[in-house]
Protein backbone atom coordinates (compact mmCIF):
# COMPACT_ATOMS: atom_id res chain seq x y z
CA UNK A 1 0.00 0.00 0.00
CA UNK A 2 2.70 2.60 1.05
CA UNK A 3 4.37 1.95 -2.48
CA UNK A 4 1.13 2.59 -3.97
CA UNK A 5 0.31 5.75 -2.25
CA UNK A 6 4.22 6.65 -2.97
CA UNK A 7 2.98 6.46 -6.77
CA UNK A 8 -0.42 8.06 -6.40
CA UNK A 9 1.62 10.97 -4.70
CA UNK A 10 3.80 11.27 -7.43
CA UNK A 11 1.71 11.81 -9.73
CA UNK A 12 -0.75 14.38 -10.68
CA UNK A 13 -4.30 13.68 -9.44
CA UNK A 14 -7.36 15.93 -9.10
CA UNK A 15 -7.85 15.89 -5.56
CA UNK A 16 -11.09 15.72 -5.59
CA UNK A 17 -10.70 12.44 -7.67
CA UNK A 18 -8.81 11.50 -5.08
CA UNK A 19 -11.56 12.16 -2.51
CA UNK A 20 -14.08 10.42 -4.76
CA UNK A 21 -12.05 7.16 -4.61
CA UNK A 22 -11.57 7.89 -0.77
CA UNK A 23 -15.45 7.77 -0.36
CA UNK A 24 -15.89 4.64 -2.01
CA UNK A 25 -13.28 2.58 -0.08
CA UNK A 26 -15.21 3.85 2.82
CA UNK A 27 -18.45 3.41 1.43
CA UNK A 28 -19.52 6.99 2.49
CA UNK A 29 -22.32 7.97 0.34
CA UNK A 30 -21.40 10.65 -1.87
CA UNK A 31 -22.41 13.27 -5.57
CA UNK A 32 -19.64 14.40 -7.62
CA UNK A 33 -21.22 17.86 -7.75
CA UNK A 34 -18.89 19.24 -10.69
CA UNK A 35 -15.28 18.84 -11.60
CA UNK A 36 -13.87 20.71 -8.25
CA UNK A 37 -16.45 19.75 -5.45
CA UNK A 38 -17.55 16.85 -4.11
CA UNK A 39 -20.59 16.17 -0.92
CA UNK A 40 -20.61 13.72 1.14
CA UNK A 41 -23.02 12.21 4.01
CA UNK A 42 -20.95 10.72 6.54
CA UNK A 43 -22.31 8.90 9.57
CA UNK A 44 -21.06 9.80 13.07
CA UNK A 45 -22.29 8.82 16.76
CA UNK A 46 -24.60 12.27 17.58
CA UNK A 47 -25.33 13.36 13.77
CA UNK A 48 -24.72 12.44 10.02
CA UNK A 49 -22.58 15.15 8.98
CA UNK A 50 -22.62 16.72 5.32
CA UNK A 51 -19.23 17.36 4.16
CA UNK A 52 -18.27 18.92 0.92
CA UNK A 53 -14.76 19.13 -0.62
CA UNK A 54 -14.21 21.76 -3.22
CA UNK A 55 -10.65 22.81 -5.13
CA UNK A 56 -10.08 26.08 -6.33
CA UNK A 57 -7.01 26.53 -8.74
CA UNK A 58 -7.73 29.98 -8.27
CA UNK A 59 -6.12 29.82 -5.32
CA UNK A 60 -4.58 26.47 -5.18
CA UNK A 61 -7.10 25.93 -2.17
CA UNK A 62 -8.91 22.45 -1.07
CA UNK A 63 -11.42 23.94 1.17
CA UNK A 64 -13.28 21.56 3.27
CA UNK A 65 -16.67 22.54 5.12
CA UNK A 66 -18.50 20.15 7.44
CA UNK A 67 -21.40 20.70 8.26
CA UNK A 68 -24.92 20.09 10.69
CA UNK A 69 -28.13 20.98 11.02
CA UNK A 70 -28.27 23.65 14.18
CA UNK A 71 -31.08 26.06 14.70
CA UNK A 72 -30.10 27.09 18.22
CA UNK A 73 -33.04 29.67 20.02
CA UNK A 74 -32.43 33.06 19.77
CA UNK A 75 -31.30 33.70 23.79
CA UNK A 76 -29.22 30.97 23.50
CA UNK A 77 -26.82 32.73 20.80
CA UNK A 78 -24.64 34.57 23.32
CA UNK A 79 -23.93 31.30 24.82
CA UNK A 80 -23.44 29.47 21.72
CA UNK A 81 -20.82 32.06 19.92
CA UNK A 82 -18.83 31.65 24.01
CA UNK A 83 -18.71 27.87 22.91
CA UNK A 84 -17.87 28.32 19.38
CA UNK A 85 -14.89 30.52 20.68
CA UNK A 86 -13.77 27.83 23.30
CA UNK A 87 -14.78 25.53 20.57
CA UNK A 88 -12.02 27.42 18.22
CA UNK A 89 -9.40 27.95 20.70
CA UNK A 90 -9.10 23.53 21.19
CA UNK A 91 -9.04 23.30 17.29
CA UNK A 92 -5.66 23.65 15.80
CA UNK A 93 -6.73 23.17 12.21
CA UNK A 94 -10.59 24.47 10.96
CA UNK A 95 -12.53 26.02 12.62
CA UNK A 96 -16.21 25.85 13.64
CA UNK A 97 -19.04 29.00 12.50
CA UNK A 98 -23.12 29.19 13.06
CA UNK A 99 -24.40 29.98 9.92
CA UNK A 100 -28.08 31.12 11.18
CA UNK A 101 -29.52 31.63 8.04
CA UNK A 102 -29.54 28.39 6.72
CA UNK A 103 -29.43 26.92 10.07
CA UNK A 104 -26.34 25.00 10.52
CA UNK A 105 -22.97 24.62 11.95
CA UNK A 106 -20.11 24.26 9.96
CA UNK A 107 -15.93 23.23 10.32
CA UNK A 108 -14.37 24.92 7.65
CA UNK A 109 -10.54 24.21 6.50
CA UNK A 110 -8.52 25.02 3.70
CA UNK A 111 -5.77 23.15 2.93
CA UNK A 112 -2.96 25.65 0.97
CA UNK A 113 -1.51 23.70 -1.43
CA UNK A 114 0.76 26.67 -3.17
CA UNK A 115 2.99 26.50 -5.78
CA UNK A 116 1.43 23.35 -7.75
CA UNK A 117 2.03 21.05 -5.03
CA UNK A 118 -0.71 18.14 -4.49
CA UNK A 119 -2.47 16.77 -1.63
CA UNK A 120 -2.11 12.55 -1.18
CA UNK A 121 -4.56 10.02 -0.44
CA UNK A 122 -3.44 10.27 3.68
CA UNK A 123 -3.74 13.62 3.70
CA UNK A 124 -7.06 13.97 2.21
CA UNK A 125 -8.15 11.05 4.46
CA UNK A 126 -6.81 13.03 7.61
CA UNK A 127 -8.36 15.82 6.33
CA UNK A 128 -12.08 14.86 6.58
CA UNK A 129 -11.44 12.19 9.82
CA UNK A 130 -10.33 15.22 11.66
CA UNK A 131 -13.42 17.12 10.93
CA UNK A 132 -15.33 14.82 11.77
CA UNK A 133 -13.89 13.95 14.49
CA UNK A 134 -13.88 17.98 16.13
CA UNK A 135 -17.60 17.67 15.05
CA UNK A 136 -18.09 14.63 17.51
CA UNK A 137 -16.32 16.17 20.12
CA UNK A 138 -18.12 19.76 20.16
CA UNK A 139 -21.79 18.58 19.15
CA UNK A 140 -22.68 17.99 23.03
CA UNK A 141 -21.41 21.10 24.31
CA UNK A 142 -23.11 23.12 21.70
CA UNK A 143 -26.38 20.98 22.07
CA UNK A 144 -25.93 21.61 25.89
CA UNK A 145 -25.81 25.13 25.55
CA UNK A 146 -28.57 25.70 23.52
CA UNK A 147 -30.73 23.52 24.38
CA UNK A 148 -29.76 21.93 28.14
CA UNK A 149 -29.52 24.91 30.12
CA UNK A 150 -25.65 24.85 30.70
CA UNK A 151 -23.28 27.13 30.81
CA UNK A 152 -20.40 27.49 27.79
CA UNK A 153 -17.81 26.61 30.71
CA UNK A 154 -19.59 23.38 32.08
CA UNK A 155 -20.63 22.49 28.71
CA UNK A 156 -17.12 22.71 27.52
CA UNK A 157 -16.26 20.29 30.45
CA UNK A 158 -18.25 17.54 28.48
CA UNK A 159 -16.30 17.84 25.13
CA UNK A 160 -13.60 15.20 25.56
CA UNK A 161 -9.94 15.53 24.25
CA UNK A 162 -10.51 13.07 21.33
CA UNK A 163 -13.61 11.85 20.14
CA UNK A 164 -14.38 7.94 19.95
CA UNK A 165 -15.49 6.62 17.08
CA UNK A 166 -14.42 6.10 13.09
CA UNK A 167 -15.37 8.53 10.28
C-alpha cells in the first residue's frame, strides 16, 4: 500500500478524484457535484454530517466545510458564539461557524496547497477524519448550551480531548 500511495503521490491527481475514490473505499455515500467539489453524508455517533470538498485553482485551495443541522433559540446565541470561541481555541486546524440563516454549523478548512504542489490520499483522508472527528467532540457542548440549560464553561467540560469513534 505505502508503495502505492508513494505512486499516487507522485503523480498528478485531481484531488477531488482523489476524494471520490476515498469515499468509495469507505463506502460513504457521496455526488460528484462538478469537476472541483464533491458532498458527502458521513455517519457519526450524535449526527450524520454533510461534508463537501471543493478545489479552487484559483487559489490552489482544497477547502473543506462540514457541516450540521443547528437552529439554536435566539437567547441561547450569546452562549453558543462563548462555545464556538472555546470551541475554536481547542481546534488547531478548521474552525467551527453558526451559519443562522440556513441553520447550521459548519468546520471549515482550507488546505494551501501553493505552488502546484498536491495533496495525497493520507492527507485527504486526515483531512475529513479530523473534521469529523472535532464535530463529535463539540456537538454535546453546543447541544448543551442551547438547548440543556448549561453554561459554555460546564458544557465545555463535556467535550472530551478526542472523540471515539471512526469517520
Amino acid at each position: 500500500m505505502a508503495n502505492q500511495e508513494q505512486f499516487l503521490d507522485s503523480i498528478e491527481i485531481h484531488p477531488i478524484d482523489i476524494v471520490e475514490t476515498l469515499a468509495e473505499t469507505h463506502a460513504w455515500q457521496f455526488d460528484r457535484v462538478a469537476d472541483d467539489q464533491i458532498a458527502m453524508a458521513i455517519e457519526g455517533v450524535w449526527q450524520t454530517y454533510a461534508i463537501t470538498l471543493a478545489w479552487s485553482a484559483a487559489d490552489e485551495t482544497l477547502r473543506l466545510v462540514c457541516s450540521f443541522e443547528m437552529a439554536p433559540p435566539i437567547e441561547a446565541l450569546p452562549g453558543l458564539f462563548e462555545t464556538l470561541n472555546a470551541a475554536n481555541d481547542r481546534c488547531w486546524i478548521g474552525a467551527f461557524t453558526l451559519w443562522r440563516d440556513q441553520n447550521l454549523m459548519a468546520y471549515r478548512y482550507g488546505l494551501a496547497l501553493s505552488g502546484g504542489e498536491t495533496a495525497g490520499a493520507v492527507q485527504i483522508s486526515r483531512l475529513v477524519e479530523n473534521a469529523v472527528a472535532r464535530c463529535e467532540q463539540f456537538y454535546p457542548a453546543f447541544q448543551l448550551v442551547c438547548w440543556g440549560g448549561e453554561t459554555p464553561a460546564s458544557a465545555m467540560r463535556v467535550a472530551i480531548d478526542e472523540a471515539f469513534g471512526t469517520a
